[in-house]
N, C-alpha and C. Protein backbone atom coordinates (compact mmCIF):
# COMPACT_ATOMS: atom_id res chain seq x y z
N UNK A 1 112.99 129.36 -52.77
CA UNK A 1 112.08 128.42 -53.38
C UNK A 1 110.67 129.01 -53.36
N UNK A 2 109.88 128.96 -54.40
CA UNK A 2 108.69 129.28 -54.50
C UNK A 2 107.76 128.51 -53.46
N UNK A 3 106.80 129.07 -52.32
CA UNK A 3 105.79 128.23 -51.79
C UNK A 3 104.87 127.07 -52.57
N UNK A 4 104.27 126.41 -52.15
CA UNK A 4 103.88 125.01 -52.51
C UNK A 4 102.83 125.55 -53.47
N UNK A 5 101.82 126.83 -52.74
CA UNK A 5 100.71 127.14 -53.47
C UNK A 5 101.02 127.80 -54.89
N UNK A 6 102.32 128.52 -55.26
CA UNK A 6 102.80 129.19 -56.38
C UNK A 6 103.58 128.01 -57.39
N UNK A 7 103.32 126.96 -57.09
CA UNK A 7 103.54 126.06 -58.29
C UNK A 7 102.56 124.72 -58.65
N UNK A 8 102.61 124.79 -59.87
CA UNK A 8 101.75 123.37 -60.96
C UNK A 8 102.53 122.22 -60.92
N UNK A 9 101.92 121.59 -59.78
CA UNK A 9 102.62 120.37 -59.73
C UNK A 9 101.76 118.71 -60.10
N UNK A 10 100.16 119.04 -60.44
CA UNK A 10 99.91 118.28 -60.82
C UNK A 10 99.59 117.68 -62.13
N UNK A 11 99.79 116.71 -63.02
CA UNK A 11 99.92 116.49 -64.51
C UNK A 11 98.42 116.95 -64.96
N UNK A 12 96.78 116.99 -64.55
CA UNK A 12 96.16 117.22 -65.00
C UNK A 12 96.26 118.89 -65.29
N UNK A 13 97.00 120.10 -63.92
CA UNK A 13 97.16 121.07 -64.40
C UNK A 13 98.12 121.58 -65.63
N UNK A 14 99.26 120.56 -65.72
CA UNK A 14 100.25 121.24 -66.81
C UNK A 14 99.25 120.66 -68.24
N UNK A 15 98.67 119.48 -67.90
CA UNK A 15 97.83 118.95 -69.30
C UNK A 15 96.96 120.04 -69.87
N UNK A 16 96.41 121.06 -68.66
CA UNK A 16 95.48 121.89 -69.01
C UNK A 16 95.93 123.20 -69.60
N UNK A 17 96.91 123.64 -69.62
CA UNK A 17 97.61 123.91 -69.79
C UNK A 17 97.90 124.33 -71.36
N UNK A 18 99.03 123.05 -71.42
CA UNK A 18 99.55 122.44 -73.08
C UNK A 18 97.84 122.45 -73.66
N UNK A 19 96.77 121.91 -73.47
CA UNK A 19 95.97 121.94 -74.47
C UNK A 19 95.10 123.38 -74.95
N UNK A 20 95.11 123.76 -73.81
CA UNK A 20 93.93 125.35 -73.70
C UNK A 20 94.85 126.58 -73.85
N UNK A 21 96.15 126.70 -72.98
CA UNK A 21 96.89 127.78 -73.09
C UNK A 21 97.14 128.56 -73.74
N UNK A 22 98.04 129.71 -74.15
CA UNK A 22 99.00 130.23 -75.28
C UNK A 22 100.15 130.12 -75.18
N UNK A 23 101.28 130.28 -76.21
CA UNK A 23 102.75 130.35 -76.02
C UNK A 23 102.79 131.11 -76.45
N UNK A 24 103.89 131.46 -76.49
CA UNK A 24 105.52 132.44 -77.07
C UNK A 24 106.41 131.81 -76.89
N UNK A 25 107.63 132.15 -77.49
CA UNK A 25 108.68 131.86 -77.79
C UNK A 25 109.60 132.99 -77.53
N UNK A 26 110.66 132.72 -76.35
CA UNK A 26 111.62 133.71 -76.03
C UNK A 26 113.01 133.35 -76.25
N UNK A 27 113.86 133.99 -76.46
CA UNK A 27 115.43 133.79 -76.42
C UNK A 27 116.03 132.90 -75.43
N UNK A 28 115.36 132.66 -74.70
CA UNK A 28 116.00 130.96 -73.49
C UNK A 28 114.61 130.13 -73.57
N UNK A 29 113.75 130.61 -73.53
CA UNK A 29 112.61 129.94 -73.48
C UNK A 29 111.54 129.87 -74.01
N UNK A 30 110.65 128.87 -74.21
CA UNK A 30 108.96 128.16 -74.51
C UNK A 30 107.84 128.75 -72.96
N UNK A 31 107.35 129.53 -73.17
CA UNK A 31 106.46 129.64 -72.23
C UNK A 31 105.12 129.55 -72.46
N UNK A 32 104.29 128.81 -71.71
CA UNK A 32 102.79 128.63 -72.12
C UNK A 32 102.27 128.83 -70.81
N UNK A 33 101.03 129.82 -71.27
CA UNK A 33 100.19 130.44 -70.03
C UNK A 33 98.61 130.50 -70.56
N UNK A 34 97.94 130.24 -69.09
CA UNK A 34 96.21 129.88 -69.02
C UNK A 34 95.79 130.56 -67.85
N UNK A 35 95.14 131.21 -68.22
CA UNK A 35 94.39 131.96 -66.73
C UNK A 35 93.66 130.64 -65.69
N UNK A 36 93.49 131.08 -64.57
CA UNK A 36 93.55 129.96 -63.47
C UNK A 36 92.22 130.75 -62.56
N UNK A 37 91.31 130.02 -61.74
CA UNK A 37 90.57 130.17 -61.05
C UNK A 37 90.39 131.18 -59.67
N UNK A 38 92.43 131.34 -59.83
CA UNK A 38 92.89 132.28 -58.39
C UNK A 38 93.40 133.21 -58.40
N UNK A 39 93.88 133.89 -57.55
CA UNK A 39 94.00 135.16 -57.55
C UNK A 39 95.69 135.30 -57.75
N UNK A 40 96.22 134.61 -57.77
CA UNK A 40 97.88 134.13 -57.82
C UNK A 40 98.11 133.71 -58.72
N UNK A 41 99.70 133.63 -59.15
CA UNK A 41 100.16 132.52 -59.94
C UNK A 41 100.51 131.29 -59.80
N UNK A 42 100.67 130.82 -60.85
CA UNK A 42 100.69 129.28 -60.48
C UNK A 42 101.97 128.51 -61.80
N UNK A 43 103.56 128.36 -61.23
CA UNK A 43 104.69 128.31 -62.35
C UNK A 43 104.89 127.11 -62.20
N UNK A 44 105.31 126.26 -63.66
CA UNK A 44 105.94 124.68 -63.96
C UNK A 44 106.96 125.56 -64.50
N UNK A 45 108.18 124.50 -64.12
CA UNK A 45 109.18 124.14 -65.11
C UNK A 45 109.78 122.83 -65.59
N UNK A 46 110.10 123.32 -66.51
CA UNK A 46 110.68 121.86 -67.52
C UNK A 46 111.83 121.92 -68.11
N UNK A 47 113.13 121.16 -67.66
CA UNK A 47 114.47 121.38 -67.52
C UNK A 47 114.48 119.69 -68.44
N UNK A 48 114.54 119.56 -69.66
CA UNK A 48 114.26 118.28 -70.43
C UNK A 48 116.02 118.03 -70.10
N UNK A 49 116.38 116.78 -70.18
CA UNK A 49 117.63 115.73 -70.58
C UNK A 49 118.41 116.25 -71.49
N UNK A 50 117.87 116.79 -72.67
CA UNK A 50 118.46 117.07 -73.51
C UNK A 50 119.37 118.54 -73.52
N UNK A 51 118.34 118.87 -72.59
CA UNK A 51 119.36 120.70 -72.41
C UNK A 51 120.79 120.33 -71.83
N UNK A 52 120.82 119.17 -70.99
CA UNK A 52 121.87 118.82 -70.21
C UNK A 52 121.40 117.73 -69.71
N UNK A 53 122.67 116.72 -69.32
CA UNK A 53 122.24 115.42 -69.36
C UNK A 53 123.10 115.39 -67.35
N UNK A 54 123.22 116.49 -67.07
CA UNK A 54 124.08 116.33 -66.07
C UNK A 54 123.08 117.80 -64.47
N UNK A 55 122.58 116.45 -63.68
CA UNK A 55 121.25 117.10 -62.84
C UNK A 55 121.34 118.32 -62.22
N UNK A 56 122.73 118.46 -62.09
CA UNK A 56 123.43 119.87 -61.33
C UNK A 56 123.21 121.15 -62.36
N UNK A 57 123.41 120.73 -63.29
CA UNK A 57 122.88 121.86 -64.95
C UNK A 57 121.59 122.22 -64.39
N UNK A 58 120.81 121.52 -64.68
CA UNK A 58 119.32 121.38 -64.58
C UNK A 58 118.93 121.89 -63.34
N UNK A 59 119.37 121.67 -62.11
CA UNK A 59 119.04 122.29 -61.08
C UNK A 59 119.04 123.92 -60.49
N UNK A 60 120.23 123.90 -61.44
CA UNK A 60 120.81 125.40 -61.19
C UNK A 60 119.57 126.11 -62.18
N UNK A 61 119.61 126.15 -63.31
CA UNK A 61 119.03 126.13 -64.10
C UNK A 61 117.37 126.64 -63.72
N UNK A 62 116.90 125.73 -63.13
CA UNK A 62 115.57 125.37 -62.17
C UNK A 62 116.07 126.73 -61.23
N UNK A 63 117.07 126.53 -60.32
CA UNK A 63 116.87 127.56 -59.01
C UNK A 63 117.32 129.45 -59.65
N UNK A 64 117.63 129.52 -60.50
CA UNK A 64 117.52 130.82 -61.30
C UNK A 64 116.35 131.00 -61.98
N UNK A 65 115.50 130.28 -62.26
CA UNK A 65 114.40 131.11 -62.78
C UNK A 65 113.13 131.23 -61.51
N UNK A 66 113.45 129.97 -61.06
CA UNK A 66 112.37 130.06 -59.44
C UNK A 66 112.71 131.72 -58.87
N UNK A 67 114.45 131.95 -58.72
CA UNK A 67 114.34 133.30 -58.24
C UNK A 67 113.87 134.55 -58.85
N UNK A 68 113.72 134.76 -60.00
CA UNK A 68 113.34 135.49 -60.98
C UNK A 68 111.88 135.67 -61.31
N UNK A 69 110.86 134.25 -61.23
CA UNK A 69 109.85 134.42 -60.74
C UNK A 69 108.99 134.68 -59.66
N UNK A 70 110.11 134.36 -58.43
CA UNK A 70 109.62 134.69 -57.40
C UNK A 70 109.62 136.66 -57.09
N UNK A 71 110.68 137.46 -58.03
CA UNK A 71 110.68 138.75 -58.03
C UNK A 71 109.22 139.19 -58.37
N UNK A 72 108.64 138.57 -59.63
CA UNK A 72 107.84 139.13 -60.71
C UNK A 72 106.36 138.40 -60.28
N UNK A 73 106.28 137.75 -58.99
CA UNK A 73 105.12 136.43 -59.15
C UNK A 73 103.83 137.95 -58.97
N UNK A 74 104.11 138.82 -58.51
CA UNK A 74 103.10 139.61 -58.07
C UNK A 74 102.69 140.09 -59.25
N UNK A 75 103.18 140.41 -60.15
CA UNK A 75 102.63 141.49 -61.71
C UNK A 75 101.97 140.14 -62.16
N UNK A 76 102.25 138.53 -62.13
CA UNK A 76 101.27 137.96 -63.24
C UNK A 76 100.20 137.82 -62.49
N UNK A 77 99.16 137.62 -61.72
CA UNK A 77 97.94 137.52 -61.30
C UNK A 77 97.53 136.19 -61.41
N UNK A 78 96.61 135.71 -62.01
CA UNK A 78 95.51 134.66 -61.96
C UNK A 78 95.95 133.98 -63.29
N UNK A 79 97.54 133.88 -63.18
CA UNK A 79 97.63 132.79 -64.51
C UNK A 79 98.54 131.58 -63.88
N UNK A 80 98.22 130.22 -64.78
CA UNK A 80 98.99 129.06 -64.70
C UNK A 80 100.10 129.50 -65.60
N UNK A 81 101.41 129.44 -65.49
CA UNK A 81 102.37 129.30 -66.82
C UNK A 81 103.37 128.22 -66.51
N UNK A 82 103.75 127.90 -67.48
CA UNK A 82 104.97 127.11 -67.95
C UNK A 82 105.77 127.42 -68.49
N UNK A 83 107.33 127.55 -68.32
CA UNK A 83 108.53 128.09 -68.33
C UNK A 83 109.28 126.34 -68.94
N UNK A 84 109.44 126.36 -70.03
CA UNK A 84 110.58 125.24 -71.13
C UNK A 84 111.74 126.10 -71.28
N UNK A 85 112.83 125.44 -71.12
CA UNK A 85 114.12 125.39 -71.04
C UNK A 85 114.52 125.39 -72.19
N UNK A 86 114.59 125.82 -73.35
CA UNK A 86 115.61 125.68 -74.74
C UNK A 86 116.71 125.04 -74.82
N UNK A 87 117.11 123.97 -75.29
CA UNK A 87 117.98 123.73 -75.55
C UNK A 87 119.64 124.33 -75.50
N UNK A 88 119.52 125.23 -76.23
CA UNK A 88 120.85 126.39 -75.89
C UNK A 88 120.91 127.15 -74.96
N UNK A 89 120.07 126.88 -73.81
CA UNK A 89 120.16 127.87 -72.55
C UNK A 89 121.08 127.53 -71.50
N UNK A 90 121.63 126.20 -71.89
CA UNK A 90 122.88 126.01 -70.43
C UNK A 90 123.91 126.81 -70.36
N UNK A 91 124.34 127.82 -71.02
CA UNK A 91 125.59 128.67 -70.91
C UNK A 91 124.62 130.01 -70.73
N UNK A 92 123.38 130.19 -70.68
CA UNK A 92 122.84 131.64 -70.23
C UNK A 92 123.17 132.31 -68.69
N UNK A 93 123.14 133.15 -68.93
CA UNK A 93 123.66 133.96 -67.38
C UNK A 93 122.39 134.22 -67.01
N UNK A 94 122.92 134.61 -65.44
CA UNK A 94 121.59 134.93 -65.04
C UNK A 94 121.13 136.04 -65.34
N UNK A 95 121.70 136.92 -65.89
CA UNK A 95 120.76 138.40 -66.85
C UNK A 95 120.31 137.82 -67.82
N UNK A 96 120.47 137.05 -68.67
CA UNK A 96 119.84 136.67 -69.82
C UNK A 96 118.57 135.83 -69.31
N UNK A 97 118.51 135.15 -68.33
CA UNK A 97 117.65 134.52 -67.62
C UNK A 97 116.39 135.78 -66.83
N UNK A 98 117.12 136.64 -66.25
CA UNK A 98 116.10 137.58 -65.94
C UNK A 98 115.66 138.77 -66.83
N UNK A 99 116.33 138.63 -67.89
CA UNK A 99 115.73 139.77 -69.33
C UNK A 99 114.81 139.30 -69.90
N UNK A 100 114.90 137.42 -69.91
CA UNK A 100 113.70 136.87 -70.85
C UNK A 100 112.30 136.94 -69.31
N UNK A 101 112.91 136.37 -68.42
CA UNK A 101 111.42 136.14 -67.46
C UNK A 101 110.23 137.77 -66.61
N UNK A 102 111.67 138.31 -67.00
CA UNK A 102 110.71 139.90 -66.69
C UNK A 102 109.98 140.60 -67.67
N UNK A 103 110.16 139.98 -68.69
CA UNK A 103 109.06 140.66 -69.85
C UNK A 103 108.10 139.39 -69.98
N UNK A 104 107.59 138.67 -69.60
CA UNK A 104 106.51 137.92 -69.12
C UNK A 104 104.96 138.48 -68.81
N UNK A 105 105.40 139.14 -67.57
CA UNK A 105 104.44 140.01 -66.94
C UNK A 105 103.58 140.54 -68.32
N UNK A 106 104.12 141.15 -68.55
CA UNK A 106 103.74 142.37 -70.30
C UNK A 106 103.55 141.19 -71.15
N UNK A 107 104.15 140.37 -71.92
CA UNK A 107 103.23 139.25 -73.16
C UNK A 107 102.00 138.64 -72.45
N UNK A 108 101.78 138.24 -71.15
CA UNK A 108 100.42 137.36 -70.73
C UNK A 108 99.58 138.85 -71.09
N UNK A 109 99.83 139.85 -70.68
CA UNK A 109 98.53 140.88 -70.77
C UNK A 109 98.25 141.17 -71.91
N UNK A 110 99.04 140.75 -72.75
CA UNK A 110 98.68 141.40 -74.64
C UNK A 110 97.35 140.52 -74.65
């Protein structure tokens, strides 16, 4: 599990976020990222109803990309991001899960 300080858990930060940020669009996922005041990162995720209506989906789901960011948290630096769940991502493996979140690092720096 990611420490308390490496995640956006409050609605004014993800608000800040969605309005100021940038996206992309990856093969499992919507990611939107905003540089942040600190020297760390700072990750939301969003596992919507609709990807799966069943919490064990969603959780798993959730605990594969937490591990995947927790590999990579050191290359992003001083950004907030947000990690959206696509719709068609409940049958992704976890390589497809760590092919889209390790090229991350490299799109925030473009």
């Amino acid at each position: 599990m990611l420490p308390k300080k490496f995640r956006l858990s409050k609605k004014n930060d993800f608000d800040m976020v969605f309005k100021k940020g940038r996206s992309k669009s990856l093969r499992c996922f919507f990611i939107r990222w905003q540089g942040n005041q600190y020297d760390y990162p700072r990750v939301g995720i969003i596992v919507s109803n609709k990807v799966s209506k069943k919490a064990t989906v969603r959780n798993t789901l959730k605990r594969r990309i937490r591990e995947v960011i927790w590999n990579v948290h050191s290359l992003l630096g001083g950004t907030d991001i947000i990690i959206i769940v696509k719709q068609g991502s409940v049958n992704a493996s976890y390589s497809d899960i760590k092919r889209d979140l390790e090229d991350i690092p490299h799109i925030i720096r473009k």
